[in-house]
PDB file of N, CA and C in Angstrom:
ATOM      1  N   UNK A   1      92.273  64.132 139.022  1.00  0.00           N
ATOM      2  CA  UNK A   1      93.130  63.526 138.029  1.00  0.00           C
ATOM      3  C   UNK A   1      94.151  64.558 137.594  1.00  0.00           C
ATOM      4  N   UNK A   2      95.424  64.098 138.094  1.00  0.00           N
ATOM      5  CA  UNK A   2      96.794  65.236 136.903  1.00  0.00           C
ATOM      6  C   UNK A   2      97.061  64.649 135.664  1.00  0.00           C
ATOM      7  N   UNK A   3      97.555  64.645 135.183  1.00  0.00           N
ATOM      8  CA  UNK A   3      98.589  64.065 133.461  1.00  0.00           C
ATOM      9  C   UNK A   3      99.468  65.484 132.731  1.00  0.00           C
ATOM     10  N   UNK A   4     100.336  65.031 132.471  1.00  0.00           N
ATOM     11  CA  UNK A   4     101.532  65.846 132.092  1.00  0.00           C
ATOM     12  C   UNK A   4     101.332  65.624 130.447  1.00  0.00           C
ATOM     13  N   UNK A   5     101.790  66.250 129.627  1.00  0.00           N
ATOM     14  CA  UNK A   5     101.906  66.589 128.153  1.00  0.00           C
ATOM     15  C   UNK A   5     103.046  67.077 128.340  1.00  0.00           C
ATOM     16  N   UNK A   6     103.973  66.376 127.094  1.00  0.00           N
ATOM     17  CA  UNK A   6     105.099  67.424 127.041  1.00  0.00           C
ATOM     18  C   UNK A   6     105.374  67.465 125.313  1.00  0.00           C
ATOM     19  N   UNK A   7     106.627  68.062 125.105  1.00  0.00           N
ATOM     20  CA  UNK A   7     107.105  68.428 123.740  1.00  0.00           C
ATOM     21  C   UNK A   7     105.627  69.402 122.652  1.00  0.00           C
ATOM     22  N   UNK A   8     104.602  69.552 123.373  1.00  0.00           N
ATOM     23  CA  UNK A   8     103.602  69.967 122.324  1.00  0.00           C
ATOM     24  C   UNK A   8     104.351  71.811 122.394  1.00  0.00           C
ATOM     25  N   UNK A   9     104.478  71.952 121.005  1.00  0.00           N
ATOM     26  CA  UNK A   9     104.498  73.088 120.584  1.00  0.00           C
ATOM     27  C   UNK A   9     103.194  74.483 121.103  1.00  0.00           C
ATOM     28  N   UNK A  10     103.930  75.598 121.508  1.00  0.00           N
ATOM     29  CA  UNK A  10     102.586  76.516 121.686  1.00  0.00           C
ATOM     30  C   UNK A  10     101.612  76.740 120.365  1.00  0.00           C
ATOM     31  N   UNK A  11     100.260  76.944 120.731  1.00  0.00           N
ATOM     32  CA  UNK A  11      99.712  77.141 120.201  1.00  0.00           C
ATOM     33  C   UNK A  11      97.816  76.828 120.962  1.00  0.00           C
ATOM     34  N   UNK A  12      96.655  76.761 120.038  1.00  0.00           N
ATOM     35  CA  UNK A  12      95.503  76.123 120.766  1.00  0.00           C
ATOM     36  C   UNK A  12      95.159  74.530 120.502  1.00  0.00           C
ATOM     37  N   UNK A  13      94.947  74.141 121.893  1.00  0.00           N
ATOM     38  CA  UNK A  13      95.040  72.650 121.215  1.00  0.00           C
ATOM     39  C   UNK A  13      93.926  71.939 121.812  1.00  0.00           C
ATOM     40  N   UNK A  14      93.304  70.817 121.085  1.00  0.00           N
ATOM     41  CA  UNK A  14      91.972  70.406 122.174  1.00  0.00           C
ATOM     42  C   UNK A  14      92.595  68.565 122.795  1.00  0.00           C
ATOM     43  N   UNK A  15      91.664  68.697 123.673  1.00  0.00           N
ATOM     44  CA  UNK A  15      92.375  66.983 124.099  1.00  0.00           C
ATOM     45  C   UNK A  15      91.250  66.403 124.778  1.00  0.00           C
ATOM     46  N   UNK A  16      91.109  65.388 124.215  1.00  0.00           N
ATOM     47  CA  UNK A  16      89.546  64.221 124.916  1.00  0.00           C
ATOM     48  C   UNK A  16      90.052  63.665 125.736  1.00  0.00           C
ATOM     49  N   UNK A  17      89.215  63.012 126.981  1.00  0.00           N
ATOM     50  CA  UNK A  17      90.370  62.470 128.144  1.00  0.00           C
ATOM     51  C   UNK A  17      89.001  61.630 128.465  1.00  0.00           C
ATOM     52  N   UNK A  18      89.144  60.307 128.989  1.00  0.00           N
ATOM     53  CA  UNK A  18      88.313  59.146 129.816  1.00  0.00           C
ATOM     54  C   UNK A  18      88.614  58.849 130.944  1.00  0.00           C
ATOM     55  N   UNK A  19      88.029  58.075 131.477  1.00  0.00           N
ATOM     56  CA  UNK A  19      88.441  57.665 132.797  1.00  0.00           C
ATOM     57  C   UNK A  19      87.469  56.634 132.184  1.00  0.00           C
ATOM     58  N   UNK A  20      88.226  55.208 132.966  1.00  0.00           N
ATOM     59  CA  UNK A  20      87.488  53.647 132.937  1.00  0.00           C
ATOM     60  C   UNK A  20      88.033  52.840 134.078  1.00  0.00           C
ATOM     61  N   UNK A  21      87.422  52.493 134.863  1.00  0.00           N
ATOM     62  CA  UNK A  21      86.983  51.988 136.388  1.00  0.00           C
ATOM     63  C   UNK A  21      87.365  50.608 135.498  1.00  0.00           C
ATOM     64  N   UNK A  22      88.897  49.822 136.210  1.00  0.00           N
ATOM     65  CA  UNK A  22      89.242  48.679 135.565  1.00  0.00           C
ATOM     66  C   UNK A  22      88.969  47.931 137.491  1.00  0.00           C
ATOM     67  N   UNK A  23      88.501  48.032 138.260  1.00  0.00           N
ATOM     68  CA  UNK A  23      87.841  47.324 139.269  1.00  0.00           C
ATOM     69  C   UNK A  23      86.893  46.426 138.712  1.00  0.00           C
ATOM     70  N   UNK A  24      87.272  45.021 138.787  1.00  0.00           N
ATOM     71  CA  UNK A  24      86.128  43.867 138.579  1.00  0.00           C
ATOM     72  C   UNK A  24      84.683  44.095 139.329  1.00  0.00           C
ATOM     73  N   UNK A  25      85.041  44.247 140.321  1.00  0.00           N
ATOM     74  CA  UNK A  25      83.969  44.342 141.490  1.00  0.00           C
ATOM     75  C   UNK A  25      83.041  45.557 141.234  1.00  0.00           C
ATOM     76  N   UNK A  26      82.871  46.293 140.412  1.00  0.00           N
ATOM     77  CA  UNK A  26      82.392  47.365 140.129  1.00  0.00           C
ATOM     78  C   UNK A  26      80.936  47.102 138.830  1.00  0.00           C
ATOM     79  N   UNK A  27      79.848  47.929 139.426  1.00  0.00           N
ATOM     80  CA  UNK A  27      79.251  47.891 137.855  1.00  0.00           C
ATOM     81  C   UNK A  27      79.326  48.810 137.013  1.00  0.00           C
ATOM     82  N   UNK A  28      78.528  48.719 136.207  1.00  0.00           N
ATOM     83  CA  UNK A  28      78.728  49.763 134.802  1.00  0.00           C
ATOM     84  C   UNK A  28      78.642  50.558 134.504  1.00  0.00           C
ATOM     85  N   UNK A  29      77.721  50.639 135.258  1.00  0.00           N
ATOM     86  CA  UNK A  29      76.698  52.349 135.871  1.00  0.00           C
ATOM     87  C   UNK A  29      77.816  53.378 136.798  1.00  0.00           C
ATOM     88  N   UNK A  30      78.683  52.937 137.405  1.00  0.00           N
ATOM     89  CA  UNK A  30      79.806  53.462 138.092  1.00  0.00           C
ATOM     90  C   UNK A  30      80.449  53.672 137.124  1.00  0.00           C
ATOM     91  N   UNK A  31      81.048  52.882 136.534  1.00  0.00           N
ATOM     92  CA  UNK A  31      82.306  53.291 135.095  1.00  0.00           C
ATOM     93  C   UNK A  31      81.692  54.023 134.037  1.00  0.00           C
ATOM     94  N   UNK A  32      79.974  54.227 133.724  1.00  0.00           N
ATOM     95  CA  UNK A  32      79.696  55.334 132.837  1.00  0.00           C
ATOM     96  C   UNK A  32      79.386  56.684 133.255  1.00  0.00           C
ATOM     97  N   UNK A  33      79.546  56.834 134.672  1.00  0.00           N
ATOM     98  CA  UNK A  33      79.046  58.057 135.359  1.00  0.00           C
ATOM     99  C   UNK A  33      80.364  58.886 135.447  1.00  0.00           C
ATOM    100  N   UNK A  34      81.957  58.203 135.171  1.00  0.00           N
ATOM    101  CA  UNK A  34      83.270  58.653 135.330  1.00  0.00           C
ATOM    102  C   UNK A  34      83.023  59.922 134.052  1.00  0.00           C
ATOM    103  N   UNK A  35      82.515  60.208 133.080  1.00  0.00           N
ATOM    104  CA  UNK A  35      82.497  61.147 132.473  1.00  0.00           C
ATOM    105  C   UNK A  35      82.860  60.894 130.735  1.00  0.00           C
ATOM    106  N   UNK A  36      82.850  59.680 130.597  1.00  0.00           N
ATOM    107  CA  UNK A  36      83.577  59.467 128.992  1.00  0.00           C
ATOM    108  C   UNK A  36      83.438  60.425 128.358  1.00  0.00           C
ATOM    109  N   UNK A  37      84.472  61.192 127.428  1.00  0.00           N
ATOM    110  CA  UNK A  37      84.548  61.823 125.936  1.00  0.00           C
ATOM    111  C   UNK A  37      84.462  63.337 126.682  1.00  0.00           C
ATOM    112  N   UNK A  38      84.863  63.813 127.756  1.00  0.00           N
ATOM    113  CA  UNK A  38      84.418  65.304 127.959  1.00  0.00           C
ATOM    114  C   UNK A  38      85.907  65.680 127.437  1.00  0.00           C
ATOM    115  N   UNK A  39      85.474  66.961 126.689  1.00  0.00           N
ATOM    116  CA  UNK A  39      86.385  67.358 126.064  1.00  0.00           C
ATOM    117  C   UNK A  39      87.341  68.865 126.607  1.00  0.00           C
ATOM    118  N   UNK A  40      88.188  69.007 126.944  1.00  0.00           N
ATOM    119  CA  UNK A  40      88.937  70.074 127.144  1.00  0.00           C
ATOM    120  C   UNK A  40      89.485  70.770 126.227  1.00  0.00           C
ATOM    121  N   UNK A  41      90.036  72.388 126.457  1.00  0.00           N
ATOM    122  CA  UNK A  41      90.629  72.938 125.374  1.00  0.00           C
ATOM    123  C   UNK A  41      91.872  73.939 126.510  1.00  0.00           C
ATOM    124  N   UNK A  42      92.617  74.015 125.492  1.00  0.00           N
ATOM    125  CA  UNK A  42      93.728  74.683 126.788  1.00  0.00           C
ATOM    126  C   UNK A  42      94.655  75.451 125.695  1.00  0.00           C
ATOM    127  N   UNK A  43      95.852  76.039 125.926  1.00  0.00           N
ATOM    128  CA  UNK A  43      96.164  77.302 125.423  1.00  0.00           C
ATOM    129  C   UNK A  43      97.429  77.056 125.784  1.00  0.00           C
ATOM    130  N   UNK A  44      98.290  76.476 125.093  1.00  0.00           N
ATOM    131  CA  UNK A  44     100.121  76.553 125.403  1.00  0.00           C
ATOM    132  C   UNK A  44     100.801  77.484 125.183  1.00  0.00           C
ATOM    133  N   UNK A  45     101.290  78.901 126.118  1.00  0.00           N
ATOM    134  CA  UNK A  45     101.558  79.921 125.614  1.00  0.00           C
ATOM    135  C   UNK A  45     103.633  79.812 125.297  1.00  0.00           C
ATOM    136  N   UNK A  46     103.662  80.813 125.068  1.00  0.00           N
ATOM    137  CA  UNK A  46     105.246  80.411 124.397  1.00  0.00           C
ATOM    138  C   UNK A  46     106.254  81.108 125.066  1.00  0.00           C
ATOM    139  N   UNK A  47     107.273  80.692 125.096  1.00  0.00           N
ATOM    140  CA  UNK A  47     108.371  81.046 126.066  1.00  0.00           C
ATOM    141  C   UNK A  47     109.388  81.636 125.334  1.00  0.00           C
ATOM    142  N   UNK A  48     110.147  82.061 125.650  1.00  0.00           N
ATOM    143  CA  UNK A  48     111.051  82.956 125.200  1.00  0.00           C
ATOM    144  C   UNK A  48     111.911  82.189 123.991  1.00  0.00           C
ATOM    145  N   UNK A  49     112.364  81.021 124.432  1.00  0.00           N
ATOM    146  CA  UNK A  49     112.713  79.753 123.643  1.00  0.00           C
ATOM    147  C   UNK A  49     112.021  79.636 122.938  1.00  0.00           C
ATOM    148  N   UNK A  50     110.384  79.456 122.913  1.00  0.00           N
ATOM    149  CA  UNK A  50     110.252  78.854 121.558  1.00  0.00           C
ATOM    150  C   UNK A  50     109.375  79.928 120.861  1.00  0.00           C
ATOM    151  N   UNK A  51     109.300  81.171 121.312  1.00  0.00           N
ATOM    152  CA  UNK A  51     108.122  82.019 120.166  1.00  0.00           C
ATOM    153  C   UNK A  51     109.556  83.240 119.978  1.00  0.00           C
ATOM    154  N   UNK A  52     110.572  82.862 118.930  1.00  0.00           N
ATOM    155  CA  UNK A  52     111.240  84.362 118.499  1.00  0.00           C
ATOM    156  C   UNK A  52     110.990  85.155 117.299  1.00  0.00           C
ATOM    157  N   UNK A  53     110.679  86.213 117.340  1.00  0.00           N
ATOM    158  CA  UNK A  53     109.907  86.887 116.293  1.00  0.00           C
ATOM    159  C   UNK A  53     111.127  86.819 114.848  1.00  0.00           C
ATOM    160  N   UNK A  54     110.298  86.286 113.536  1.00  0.00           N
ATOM    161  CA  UNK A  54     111.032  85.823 112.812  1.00  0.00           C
ATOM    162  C   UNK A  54     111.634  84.787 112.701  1.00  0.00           C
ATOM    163  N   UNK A  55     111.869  84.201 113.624  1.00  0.00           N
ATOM    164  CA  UNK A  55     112.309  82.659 113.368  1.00  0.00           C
ATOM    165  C   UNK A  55     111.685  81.668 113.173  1.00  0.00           C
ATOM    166  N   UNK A  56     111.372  81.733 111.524  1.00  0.00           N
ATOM    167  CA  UNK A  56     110.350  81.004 110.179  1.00  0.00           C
ATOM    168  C   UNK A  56     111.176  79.430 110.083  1.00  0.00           C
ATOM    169  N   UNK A  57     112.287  79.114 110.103  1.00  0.00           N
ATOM    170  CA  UNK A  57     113.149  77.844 110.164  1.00  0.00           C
ATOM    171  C   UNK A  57     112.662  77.426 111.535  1.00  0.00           C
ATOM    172  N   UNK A  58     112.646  77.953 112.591  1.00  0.00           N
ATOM    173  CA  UNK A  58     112.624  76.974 113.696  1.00  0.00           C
ATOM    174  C   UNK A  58     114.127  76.757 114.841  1.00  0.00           C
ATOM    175  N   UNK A  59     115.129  77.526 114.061  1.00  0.00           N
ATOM    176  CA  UNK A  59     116.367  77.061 114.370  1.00  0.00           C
ATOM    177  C   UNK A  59     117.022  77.858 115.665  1.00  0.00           C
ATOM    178  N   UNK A  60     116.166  78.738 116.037  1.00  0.00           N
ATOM    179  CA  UNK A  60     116.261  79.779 117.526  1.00  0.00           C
ATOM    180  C   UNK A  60     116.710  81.116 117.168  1.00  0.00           C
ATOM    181  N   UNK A  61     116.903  80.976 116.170  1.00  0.00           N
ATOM    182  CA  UNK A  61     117.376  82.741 115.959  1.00  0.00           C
ATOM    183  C   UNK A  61     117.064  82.781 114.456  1.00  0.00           C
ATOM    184  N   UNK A  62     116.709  84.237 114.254  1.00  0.00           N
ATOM    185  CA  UNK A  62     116.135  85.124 113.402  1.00  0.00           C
ATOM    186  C   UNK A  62     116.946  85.241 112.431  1.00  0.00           C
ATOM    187  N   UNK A  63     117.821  85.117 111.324  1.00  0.00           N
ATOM    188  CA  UNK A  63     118.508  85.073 110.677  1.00  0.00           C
ATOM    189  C   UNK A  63     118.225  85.116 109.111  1.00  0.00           C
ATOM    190  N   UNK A  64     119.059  85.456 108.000  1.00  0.00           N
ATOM    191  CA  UNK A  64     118.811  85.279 106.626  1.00  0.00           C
ATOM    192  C   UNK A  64     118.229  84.256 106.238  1.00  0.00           C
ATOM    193  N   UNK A  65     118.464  83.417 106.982  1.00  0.00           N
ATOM    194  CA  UNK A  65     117.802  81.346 106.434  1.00  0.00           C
ATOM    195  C   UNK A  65     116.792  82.237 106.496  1.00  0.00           C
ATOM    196  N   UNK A  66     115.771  82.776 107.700  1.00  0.00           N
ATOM    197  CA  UNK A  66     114.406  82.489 107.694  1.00  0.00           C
ATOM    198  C   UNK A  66     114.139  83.521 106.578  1.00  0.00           C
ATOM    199  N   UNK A  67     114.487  84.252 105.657  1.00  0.00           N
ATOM    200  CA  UNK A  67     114.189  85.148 104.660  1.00  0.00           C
ATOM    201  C   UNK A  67     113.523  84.563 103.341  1.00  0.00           C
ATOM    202  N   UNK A  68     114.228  83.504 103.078  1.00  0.00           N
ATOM    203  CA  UNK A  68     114.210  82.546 101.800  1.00  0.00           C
ATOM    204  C   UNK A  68     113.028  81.488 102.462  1.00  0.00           C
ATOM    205  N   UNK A  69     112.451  81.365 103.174  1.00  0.00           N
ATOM    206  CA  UNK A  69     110.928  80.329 103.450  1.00  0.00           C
ATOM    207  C   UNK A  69     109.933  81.712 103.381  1.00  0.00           C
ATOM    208  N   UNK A  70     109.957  83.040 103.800  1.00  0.00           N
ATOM    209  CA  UNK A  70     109.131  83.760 103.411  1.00  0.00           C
ATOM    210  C   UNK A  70     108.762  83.934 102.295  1.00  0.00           C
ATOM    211  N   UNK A  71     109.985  84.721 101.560  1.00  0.00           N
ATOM    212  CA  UNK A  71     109.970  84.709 100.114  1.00  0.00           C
ATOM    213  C   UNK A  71     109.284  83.824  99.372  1.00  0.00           C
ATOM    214  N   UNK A  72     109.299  82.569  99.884  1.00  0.00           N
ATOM    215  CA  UNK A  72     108.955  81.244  99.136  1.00  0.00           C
ATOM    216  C   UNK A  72     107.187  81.409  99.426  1.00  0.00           C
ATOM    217  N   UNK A  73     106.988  81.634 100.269  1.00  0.00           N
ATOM    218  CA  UNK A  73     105.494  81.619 100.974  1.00  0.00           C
ATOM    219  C   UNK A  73     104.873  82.556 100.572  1.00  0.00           C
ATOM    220  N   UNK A  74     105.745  84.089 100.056  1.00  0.00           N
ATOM    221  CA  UNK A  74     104.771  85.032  99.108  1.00  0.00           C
ATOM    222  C   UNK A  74     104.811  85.070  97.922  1.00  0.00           C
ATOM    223  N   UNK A  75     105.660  84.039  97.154  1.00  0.00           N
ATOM    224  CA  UNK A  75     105.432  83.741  96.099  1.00  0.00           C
ATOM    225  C   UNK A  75     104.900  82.600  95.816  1.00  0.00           C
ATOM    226  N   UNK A  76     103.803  82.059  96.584  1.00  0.00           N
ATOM    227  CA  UNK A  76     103.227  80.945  96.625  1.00  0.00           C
ATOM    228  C   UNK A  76     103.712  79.477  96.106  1.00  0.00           C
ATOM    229  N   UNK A  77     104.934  79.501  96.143  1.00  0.00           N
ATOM    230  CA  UNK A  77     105.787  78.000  96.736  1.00  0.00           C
ATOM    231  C   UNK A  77     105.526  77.635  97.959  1.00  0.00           C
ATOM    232  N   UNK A  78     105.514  76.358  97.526  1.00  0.00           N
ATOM    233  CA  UNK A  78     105.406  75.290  98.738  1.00  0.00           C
ATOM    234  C   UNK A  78     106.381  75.216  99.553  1.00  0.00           C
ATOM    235  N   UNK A  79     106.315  75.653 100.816  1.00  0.00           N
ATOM    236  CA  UNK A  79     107.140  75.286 101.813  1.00  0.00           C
ATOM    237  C   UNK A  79     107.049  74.264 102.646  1.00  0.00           C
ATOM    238  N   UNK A  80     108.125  73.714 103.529  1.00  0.00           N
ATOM    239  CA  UNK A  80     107.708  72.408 104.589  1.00  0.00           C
ATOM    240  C   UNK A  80     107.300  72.774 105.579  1.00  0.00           C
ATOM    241  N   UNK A  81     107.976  72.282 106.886  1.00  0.00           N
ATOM    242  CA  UNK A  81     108.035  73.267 108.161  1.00  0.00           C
ATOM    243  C   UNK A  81     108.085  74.311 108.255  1.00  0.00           C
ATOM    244  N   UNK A  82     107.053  75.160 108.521  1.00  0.00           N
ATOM    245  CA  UNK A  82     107.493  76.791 109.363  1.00  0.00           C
ATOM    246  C   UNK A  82     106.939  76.422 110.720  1.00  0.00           C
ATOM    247  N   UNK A  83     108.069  77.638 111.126  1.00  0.00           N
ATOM    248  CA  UNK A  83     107.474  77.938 112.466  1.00  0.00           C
ATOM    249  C   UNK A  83     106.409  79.524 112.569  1.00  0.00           C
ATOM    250  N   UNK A  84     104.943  78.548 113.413  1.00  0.00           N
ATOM    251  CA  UNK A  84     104.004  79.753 113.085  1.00  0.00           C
ATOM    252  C   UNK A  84     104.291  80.901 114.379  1.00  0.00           C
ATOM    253  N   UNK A  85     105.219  80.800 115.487  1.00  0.00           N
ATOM    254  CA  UNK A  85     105.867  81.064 116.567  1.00  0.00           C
ATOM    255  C   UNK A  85     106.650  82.544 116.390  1.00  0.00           C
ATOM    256  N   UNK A  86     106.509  82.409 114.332  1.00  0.00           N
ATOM    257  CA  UNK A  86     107.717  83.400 114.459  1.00  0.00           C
ATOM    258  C   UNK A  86     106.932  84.630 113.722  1.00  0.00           C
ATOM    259  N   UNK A  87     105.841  84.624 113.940  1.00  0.00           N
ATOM    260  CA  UNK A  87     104.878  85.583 113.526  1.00  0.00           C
ATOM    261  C   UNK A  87     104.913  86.978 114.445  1.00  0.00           C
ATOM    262  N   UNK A  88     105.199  88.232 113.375  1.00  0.00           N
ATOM    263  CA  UNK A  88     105.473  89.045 114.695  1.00  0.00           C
ATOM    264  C   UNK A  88     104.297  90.240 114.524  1.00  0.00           C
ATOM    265  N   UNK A  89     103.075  90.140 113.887  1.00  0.00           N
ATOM    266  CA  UNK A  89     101.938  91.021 113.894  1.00  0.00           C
ATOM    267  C   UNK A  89     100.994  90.710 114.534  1.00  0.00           C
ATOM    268  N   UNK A  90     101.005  89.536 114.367  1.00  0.00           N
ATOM    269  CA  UNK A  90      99.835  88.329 115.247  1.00  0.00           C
ATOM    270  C   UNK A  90      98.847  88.046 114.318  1.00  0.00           C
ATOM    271  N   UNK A  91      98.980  88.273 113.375  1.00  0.00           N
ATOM    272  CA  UNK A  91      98.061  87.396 112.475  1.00  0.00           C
ATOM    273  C   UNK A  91      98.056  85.811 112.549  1.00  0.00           C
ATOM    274  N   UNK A  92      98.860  85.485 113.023  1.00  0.00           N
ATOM    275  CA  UNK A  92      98.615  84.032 113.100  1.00  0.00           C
ATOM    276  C   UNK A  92      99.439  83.512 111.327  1.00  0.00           C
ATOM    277  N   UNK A  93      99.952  84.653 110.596  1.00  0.00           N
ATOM    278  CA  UNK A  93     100.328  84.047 109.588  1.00  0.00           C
ATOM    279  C   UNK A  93     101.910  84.638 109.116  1.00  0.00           C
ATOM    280  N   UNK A  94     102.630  83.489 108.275  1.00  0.00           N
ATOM    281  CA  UNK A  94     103.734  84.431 107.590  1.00  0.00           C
ATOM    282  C   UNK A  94     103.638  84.923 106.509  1.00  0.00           C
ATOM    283  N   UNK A  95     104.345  86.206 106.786  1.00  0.00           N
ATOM    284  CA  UNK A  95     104.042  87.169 105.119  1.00  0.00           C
ATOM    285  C   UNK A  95     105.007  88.383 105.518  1.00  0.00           C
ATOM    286  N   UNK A  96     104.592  89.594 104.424  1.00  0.00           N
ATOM    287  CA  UNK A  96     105.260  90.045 104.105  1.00  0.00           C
ATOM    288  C   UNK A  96     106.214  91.079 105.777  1.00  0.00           C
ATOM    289  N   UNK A  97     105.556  91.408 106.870  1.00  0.00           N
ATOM    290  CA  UNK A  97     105.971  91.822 108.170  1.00  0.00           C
ATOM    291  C   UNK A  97     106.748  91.257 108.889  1.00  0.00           C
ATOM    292  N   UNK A  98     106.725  89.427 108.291  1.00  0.00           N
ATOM    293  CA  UNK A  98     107.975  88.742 108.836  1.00  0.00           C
ATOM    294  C   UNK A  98     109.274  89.280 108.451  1.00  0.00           C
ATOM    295  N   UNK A  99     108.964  89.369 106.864  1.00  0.00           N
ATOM    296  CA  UNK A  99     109.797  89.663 106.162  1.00  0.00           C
ATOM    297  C   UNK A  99     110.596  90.648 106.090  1.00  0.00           C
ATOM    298  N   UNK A 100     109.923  91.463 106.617  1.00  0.00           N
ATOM    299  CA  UNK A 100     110.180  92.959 106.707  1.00  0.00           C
ATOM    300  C   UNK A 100     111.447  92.995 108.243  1.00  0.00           C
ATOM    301  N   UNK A 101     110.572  92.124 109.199  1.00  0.00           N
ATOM    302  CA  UNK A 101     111.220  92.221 110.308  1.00  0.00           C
ATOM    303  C   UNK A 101     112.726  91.124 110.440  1.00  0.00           C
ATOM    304  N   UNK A 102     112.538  90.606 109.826  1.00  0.00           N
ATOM    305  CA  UNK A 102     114.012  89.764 109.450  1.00  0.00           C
ATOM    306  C   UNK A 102     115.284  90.371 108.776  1.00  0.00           C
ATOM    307  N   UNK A 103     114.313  91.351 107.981  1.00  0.00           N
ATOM    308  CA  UNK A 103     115.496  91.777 107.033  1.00  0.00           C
ATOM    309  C   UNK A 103     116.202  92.978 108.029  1.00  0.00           C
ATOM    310  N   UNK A 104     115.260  93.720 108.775  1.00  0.00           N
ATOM    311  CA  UNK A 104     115.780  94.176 109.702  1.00  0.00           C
ATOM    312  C   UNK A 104     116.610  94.328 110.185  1.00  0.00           C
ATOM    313  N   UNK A 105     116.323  92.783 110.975  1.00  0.00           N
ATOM    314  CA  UNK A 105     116.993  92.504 112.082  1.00  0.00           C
ATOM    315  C   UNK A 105     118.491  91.835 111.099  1.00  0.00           C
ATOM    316  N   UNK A 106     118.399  91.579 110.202  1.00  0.00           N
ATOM    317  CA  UNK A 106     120.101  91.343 109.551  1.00  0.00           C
ATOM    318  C   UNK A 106     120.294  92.478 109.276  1.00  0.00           C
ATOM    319  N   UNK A 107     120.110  93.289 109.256  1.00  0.00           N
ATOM    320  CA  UNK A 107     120.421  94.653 108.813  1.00  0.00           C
ATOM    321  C   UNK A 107     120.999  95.605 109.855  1.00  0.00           C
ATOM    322  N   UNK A 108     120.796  95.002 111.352  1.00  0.00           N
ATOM    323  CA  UNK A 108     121.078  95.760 112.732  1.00  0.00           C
ATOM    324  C   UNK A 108     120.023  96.761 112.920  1.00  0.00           C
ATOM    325  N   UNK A 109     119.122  96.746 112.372  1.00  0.00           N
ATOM    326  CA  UNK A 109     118.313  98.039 112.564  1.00  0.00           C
ATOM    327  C   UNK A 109     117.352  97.197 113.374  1.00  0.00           C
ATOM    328  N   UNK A 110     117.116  96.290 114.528  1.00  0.00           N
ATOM    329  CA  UNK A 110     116.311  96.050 115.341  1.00  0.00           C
ATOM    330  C   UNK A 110     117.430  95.699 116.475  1.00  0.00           C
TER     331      UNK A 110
END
């Protein structure tokens, strides 16, 4: 069996998959032996396009926008969308190293 996924963002993701034997002529015992509910897990890694360090907006480049959703996020305001892509310690989170590395990088010093 192939199947394609597309538009899913990198990150870890899990996915349940069936198979069901739509042959009349078939019994049941055949269509429950196909494997129902086995579960997979797989790993979308990120491409140059979509993981840029600092880019907290989403918008492809690293810029002052993404400064003001940090800020917001260490002063525990609610933000909408981030991108978790733009994490550049690997914590898996945004904070203050984004921050650090944004300001940076407007600064020319990266």
């Amino acid at each position: 069996m192939t199947a394609t996924v597309k538009n899913i963002p990198p990150g870890k993701w899990y996915l349940r998959a069936y198979a069901h034997n739509t042959n009349p002529d078939s019994d049941a015992a055949q269509t429950s032996s196909l494997g129902y509910g086995a579960d997979i897990s797989f790993t979308i890694a990120c491409t140059p396009e979509t993981c840029i360090p600092g880019d907290v907006n989403g918008d492809g480049k690293s810029d002052l926008a993404d400064a003001m959703p940090v800020l917001r996020i260490l002063a525990g305001i609610p933000v909408g969308n981030v991108n978790l892509n733009a994490d550049v310690n690997g914590d898996g989170k945004i904070g203050l190293e984004e921050l650090g590395y944004i300001l940076q990088k407007v600064a020319e010093l990266r």
